[in-house]
N, C-alpha and C. Protein backbone atom coordinates (compact mmCIF):
# COMPACT_ATOMS: atom_id res chain seq x y z
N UNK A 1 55.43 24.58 6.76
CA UNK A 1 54.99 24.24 8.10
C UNK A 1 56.20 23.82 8.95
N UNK A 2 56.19 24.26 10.00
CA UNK A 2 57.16 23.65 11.23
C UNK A 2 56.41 23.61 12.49
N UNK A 3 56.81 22.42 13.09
CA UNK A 3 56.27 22.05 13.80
C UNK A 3 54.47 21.96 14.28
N UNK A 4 54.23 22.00 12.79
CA UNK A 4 52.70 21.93 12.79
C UNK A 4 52.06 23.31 12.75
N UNK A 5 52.97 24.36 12.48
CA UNK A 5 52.55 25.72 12.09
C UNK A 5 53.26 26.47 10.86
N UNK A 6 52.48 27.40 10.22
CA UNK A 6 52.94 28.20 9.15
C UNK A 6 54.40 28.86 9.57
N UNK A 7 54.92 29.14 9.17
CA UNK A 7 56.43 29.58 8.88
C UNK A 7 55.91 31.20 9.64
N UNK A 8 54.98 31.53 8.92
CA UNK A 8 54.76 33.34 9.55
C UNK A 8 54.51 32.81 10.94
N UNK A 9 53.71 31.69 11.66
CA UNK A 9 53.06 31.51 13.30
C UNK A 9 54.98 30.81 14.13
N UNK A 10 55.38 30.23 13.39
CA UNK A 10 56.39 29.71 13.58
C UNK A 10 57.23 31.10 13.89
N UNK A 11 57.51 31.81 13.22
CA UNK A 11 58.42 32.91 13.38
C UNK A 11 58.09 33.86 14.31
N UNK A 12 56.55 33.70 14.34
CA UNK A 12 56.44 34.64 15.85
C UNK A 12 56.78 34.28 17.28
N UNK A 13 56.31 33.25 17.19
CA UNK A 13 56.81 32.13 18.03
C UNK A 13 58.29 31.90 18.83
N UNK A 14 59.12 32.23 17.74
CA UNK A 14 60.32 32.24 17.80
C UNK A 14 61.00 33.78 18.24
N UNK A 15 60.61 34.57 17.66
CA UNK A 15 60.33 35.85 17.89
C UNK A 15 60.05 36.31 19.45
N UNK A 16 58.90 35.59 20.23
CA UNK A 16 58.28 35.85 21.04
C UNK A 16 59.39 34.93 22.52
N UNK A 17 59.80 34.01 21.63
CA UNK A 17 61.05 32.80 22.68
C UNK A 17 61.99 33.92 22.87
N UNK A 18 62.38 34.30 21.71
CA UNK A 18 63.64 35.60 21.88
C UNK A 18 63.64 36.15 22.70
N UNK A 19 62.26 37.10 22.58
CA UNK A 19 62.28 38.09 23.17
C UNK A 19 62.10 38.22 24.80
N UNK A 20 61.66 36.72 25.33
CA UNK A 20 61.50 37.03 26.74
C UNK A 20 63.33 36.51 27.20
N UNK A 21 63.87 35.80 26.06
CA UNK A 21 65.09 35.41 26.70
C UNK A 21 66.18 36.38 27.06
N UNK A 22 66.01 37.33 26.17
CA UNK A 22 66.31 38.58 26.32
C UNK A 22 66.11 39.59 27.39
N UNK A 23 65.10 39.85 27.78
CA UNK A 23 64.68 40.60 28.79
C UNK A 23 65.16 39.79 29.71
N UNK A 24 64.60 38.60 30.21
CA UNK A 24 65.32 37.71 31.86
C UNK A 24 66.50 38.08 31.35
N UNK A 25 67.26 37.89 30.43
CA UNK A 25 68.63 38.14 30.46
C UNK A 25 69.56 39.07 31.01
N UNK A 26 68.81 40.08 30.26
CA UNK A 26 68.83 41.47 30.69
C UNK A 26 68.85 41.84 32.30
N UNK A 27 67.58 41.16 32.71
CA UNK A 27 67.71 41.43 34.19
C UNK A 27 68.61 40.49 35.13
N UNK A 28 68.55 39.66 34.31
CA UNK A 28 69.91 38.61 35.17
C UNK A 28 71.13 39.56 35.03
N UNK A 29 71.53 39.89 33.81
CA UNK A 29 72.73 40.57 33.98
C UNK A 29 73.19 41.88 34.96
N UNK A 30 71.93 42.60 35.18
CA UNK A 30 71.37 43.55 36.04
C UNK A 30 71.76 42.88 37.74
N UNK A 31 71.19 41.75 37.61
CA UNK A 31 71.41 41.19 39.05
C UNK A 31 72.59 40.98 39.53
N UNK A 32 73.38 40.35 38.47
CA UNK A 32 74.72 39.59 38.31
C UNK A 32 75.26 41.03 39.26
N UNK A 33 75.24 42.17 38.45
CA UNK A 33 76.31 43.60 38.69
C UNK A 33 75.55 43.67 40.29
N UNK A 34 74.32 43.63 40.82
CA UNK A 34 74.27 43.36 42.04
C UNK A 34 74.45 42.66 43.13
N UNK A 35 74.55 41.66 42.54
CA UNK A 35 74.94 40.15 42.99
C UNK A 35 74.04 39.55 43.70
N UNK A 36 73.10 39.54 43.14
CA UNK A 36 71.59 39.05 43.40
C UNK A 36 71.84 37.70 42.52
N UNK A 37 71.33 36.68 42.57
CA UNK A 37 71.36 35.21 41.96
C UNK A 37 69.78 34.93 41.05
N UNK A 38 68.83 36.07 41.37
CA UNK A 38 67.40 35.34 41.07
C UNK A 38 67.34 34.36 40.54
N UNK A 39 67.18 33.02 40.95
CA UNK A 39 67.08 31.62 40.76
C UNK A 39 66.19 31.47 39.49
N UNK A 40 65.35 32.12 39.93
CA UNK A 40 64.06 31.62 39.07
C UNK A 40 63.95 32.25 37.49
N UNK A 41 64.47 33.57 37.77
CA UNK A 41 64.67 34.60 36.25
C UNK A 41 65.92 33.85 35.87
N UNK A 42 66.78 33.62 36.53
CA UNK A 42 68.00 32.72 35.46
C UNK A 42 67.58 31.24 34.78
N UNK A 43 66.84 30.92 35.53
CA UNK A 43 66.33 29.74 34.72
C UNK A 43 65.33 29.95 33.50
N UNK A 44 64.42 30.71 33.66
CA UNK A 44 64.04 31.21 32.40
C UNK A 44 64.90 31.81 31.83
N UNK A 45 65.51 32.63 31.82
CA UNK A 45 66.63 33.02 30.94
C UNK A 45 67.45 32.10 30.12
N UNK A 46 67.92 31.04 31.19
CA UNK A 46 68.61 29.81 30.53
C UNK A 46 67.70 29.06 29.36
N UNK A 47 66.82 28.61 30.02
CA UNK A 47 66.04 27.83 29.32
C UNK A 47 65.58 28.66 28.10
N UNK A 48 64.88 29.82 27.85
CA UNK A 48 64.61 30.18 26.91
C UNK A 48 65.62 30.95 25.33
N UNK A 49 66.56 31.10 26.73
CA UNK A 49 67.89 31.54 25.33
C UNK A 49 68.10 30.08 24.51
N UNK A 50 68.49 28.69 25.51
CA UNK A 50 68.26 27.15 24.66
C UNK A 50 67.21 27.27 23.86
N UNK A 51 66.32 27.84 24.51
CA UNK A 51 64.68 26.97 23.16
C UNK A 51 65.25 28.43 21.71
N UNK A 52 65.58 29.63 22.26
CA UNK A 52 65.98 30.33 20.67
C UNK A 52 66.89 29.64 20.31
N UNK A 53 68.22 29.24 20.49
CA UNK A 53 68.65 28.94 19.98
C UNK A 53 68.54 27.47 18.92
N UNK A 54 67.92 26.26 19.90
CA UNK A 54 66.71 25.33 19.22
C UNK A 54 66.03 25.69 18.23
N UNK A 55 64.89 26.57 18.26
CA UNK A 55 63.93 26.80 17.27
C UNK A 55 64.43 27.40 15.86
N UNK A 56 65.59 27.92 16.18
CA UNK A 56 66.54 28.52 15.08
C UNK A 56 67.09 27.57 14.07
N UNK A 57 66.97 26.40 14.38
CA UNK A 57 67.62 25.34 13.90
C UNK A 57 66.12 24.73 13.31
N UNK A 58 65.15 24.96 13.46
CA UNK A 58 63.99 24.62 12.82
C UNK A 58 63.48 25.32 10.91
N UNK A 59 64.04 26.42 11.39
CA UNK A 59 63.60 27.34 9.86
C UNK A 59 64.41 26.89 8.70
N UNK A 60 63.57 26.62 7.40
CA UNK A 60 64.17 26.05 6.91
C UNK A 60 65.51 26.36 6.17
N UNK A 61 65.86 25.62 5.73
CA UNK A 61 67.66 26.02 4.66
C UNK A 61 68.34 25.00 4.38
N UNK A 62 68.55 25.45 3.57
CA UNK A 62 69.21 24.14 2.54
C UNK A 62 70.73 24.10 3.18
N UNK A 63 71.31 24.71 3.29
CA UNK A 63 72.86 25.45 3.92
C UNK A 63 73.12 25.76 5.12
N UNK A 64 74.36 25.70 5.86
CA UNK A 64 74.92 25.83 7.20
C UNK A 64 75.06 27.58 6.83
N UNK A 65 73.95 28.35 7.71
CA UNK A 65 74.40 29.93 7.81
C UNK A 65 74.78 30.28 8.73
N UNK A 66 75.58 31.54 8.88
CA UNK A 66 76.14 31.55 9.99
C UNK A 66 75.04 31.96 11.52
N UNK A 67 73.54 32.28 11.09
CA UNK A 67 73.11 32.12 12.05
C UNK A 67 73.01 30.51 12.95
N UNK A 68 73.09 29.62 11.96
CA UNK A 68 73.19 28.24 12.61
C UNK A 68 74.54 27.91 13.52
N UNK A 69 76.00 29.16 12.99
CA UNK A 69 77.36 28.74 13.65
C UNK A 69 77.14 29.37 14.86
N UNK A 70 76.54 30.61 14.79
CA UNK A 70 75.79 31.44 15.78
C UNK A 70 75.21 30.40 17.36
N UNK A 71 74.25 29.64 16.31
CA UNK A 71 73.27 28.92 17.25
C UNK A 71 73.98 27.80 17.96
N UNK A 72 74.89 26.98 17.28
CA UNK A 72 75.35 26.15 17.75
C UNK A 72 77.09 26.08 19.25
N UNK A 73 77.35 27.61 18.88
CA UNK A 73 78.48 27.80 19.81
C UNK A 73 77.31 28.65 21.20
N UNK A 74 76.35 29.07 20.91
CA UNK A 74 75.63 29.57 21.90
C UNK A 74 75.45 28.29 22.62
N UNK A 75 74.51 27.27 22.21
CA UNK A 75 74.22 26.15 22.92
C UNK A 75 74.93 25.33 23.74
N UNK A 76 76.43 25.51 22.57
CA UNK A 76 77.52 24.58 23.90
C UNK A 76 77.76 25.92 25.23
N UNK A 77 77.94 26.78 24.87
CA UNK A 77 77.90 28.28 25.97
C UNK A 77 77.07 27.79 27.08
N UNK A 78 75.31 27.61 26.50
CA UNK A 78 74.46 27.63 27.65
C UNK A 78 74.47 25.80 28.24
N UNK A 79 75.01 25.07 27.70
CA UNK A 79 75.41 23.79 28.69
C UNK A 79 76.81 24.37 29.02
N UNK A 80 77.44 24.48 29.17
CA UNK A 80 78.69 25.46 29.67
C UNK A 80 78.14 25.63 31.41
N UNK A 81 77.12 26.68 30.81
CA UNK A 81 76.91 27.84 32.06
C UNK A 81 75.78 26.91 32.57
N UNK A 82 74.74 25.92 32.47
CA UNK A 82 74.21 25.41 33.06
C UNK A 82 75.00 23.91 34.01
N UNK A 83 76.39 23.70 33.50
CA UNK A 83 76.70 22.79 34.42
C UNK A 83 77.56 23.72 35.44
N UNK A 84 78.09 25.11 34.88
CA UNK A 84 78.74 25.77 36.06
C UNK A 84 77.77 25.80 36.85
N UNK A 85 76.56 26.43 36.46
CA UNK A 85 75.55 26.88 37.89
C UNK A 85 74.76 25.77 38.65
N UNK A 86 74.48 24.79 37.64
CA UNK A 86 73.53 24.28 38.49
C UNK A 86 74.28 22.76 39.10
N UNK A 87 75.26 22.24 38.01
CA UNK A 87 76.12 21.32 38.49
C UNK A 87 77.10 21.61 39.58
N UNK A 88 77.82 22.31 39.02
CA UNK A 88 79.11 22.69 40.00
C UNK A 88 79.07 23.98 40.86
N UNK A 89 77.73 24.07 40.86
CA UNK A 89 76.81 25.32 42.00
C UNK A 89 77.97 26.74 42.11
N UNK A 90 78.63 27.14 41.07
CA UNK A 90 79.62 28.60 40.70
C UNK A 90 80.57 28.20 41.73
N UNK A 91 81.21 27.55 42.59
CA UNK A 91 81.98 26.82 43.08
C UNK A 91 83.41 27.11 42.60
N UNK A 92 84.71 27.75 43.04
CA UNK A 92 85.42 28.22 42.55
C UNK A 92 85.65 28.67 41.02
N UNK A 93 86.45 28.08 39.91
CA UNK A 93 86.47 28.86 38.83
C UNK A 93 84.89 28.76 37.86
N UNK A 94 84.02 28.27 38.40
CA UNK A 94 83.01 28.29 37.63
C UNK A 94 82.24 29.32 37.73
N UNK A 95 82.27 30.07 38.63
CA UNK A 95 81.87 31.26 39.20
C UNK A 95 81.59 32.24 37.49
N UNK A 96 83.40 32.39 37.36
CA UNK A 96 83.16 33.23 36.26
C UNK A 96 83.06 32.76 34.93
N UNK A 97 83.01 31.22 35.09
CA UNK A 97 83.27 30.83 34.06
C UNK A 97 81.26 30.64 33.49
N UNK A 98 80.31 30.89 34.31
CA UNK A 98 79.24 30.71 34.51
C UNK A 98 79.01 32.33 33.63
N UNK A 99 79.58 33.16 34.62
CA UNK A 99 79.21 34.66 34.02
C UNK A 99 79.49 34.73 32.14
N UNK A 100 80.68 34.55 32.39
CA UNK A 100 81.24 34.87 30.81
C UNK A 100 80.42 33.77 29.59
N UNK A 101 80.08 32.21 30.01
CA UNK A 101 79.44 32.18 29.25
C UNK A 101 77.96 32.36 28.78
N UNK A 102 77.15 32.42 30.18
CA UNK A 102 75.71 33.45 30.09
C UNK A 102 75.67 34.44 29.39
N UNK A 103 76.58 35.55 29.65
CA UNK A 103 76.67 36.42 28.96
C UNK A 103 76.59 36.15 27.80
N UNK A 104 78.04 35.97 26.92
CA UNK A 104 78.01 35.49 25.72
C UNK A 104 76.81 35.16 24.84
N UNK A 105 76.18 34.41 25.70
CA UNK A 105 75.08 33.99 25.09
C UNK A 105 74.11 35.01 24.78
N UNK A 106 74.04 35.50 25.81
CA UNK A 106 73.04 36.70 25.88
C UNK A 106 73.25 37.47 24.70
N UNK A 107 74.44 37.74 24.72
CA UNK A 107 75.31 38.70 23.50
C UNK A 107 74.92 38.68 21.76
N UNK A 108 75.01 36.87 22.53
CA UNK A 108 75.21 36.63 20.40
C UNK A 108 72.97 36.65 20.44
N UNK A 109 72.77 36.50 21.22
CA UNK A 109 70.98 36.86 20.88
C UNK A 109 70.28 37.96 20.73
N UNK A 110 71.32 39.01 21.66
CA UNK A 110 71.34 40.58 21.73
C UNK A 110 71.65 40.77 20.25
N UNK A 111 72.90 40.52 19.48
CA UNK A 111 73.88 40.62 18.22
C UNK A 111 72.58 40.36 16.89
N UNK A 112 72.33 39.35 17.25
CA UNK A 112 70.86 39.09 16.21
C UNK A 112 69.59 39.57 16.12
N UNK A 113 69.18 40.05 17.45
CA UNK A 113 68.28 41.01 17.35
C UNK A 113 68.23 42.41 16.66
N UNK A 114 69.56 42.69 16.70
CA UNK A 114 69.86 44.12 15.97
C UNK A 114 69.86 43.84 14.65
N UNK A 115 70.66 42.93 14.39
CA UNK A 115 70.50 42.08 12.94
C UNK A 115 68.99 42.07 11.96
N UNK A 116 68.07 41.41 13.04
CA UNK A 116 67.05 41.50 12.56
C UNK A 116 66.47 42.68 12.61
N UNK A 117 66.51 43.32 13.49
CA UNK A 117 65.75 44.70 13.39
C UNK A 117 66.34 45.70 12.32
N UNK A 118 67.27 45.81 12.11
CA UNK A 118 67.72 46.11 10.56
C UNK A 118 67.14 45.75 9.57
N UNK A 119 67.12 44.46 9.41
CA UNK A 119 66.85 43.31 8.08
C UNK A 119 64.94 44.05 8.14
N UNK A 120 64.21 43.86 9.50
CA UNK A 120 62.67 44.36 9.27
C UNK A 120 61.96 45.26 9.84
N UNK A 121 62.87 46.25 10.24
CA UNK A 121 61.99 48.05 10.58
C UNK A 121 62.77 48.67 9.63
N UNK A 122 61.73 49.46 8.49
CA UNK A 122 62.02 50.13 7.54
C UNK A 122 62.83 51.19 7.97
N UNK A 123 62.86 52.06 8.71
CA UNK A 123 63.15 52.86 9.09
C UNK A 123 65.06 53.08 9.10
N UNK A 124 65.37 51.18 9.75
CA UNK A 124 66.97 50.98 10.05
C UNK A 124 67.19 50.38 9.33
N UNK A 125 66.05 49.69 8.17
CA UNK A 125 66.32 48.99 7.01
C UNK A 125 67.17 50.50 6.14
N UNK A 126 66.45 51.12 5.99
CA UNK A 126 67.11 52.65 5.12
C UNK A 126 68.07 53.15 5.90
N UNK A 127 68.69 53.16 6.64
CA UNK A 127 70.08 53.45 7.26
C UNK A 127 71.33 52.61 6.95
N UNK A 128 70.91 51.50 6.72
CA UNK A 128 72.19 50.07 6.81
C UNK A 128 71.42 49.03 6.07
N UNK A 129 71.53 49.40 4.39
CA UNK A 129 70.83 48.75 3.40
C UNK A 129 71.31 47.12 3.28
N UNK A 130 70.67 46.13 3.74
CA UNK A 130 71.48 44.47 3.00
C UNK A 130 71.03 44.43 1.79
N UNK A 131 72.48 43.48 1.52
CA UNK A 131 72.19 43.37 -0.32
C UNK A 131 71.64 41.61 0.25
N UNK A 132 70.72 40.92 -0.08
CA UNK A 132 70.57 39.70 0.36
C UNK A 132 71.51 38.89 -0.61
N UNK A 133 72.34 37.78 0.22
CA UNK A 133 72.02 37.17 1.36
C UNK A 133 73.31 37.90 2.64
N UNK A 134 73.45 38.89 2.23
CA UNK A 134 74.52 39.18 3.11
C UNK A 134 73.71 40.16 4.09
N UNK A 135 74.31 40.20 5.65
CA UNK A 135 73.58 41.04 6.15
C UNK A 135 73.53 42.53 6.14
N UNK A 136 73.08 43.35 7.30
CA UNK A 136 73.08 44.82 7.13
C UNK A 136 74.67 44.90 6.97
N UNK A 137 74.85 46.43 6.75
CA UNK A 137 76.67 46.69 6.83
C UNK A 137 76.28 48.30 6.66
N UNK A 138 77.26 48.70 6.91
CA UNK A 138 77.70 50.32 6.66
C UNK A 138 77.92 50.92 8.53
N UNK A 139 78.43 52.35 8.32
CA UNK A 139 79.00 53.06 9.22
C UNK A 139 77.63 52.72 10.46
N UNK A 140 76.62 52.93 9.94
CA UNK A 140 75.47 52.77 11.55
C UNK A 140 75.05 51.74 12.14
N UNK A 141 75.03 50.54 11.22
CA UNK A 141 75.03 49.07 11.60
C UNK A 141 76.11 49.23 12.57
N UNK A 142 77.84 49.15 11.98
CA UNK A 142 78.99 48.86 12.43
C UNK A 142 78.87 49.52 13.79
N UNK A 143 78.35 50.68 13.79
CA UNK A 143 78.29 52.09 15.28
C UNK A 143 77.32 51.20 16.15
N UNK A 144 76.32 50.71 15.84
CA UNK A 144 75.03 49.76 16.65
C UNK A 144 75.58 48.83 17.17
N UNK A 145 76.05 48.33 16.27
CA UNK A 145 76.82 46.47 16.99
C UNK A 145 77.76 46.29 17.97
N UNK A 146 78.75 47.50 17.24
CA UNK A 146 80.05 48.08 18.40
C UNK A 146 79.67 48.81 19.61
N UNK A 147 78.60 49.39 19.58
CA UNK A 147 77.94 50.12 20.92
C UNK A 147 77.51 49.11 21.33
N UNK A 148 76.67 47.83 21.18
CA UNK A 148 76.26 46.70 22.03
C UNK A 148 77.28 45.72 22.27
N UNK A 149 78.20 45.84 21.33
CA UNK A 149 79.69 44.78 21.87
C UNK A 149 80.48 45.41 23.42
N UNK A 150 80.59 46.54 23.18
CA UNK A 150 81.37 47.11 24.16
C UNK A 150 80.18 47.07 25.82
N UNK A 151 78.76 47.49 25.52
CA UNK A 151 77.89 47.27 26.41
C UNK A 151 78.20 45.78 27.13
N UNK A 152 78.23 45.39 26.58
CA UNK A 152 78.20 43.76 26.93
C UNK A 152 79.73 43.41 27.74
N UNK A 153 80.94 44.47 26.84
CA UNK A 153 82.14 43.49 27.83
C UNK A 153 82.01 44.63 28.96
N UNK A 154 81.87 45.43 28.81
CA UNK A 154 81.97 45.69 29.89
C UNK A 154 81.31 45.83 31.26
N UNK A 155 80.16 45.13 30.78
CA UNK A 155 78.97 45.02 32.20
C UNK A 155 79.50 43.20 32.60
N UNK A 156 79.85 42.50 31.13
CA UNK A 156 80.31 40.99 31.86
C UNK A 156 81.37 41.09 32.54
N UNK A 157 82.60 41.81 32.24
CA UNK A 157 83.76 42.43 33.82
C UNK A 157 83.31 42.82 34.52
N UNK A 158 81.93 43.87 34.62
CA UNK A 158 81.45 44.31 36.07
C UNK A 158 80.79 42.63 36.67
N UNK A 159 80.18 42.27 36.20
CA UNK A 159 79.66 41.46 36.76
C UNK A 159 80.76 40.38 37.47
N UNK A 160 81.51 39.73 36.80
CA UNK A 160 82.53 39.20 36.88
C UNK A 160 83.29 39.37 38.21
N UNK A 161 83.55 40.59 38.58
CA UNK A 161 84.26 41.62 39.16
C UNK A 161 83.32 41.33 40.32
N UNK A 162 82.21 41.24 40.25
CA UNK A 162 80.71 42.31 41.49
C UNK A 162 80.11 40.91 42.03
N UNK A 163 79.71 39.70 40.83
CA UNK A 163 79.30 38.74 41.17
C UNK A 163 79.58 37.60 43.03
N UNK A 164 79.24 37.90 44.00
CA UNK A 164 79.63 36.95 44.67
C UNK A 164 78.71 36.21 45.55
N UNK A 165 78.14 35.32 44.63
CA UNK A 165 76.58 35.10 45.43
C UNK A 165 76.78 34.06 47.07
N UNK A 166 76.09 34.30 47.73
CA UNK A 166 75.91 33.89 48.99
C UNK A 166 75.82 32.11 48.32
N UNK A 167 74.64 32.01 47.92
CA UNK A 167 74.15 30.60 47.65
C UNK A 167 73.56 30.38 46.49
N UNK A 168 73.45 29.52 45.67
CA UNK A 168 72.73 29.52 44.27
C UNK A 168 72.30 28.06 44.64
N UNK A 169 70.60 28.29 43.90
CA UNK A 169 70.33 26.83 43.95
C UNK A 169 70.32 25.54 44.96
């Protein structure tokens, strides 16, 4: 039980936190390259990439894994990017310093999703076999991860680059 639910209701749960943090993300980053601010989708975005990364820290384990080193450099990331934006309102160098660590964040939740979708759709489970406890590996994992690493720097330089919002917040 966590938090007063089965481990399977718990994981959907968590699952389901992911997945919208992801999508606002997604479209924040979308905005960013437009230079649109949507106030309201970045705050869900924010907030819900924190609660994955939170709830992650709920499942149990005896041991520091690296999804927990994962979880814990994301979190300082998204207080990072929540005192650039909402404290120091992107206000000279926070500007990008707001982008790069949103992103990031986005990244390492993007990075684990593929992770998992390996680890539980049969399909990419039989492409990029894990031996447990280690994760997926081989040539199509490595081709997946590296196609979403490079996705990522190079839309956070566009953004970076494109970002120049009128007013935030």
């Amino acid at each position: 039980m966590v938090l007063g639910l089965s481990l399977p209701a718990f994981t959907l749960v968590h699952v389901i936190i992911s997945l919208i943090a992801i999508v606002a993300g997604l479209v924040v980053m979308f905005g960013l390259l437009g230079s649109k601010s949507m106030p309201v989708l970045t705050a869900i975005f924010l907030l819900f990439t924190i609660l994955t990364s939170a709830t992650g820290f709920l499942f149990p384990s005896r041991e520091l894994l690296p999804s927990h080193i994962i979880g814990i450099i994301s979190l300082v990331l998204l207080a990072i990017a929540c005192v650039a934006l909402y404290g120091m309102k992107l206000s000279g160098v926070w500007r990008p310093v707001y982008i790069v660590t949103a992103m990031v964040s986005l990244y390492f939740n993007v990075f684990v999703l593929v992770i998992q979708s390996f680890l539980k759709v049969p399909a990419l489970a039989a492409l990029a076999p894990a031996v447990p406890p280690a994760p997926p590996s081989g040539p199509v994992f490595a081709v997946v991860q590296g196609t979403v690493l490079v996705f990522f720097v190079v839309l956070t330089i566009g953004a970076w680059r494109r970002y120049k919002p009128m007013a935030f917040v």
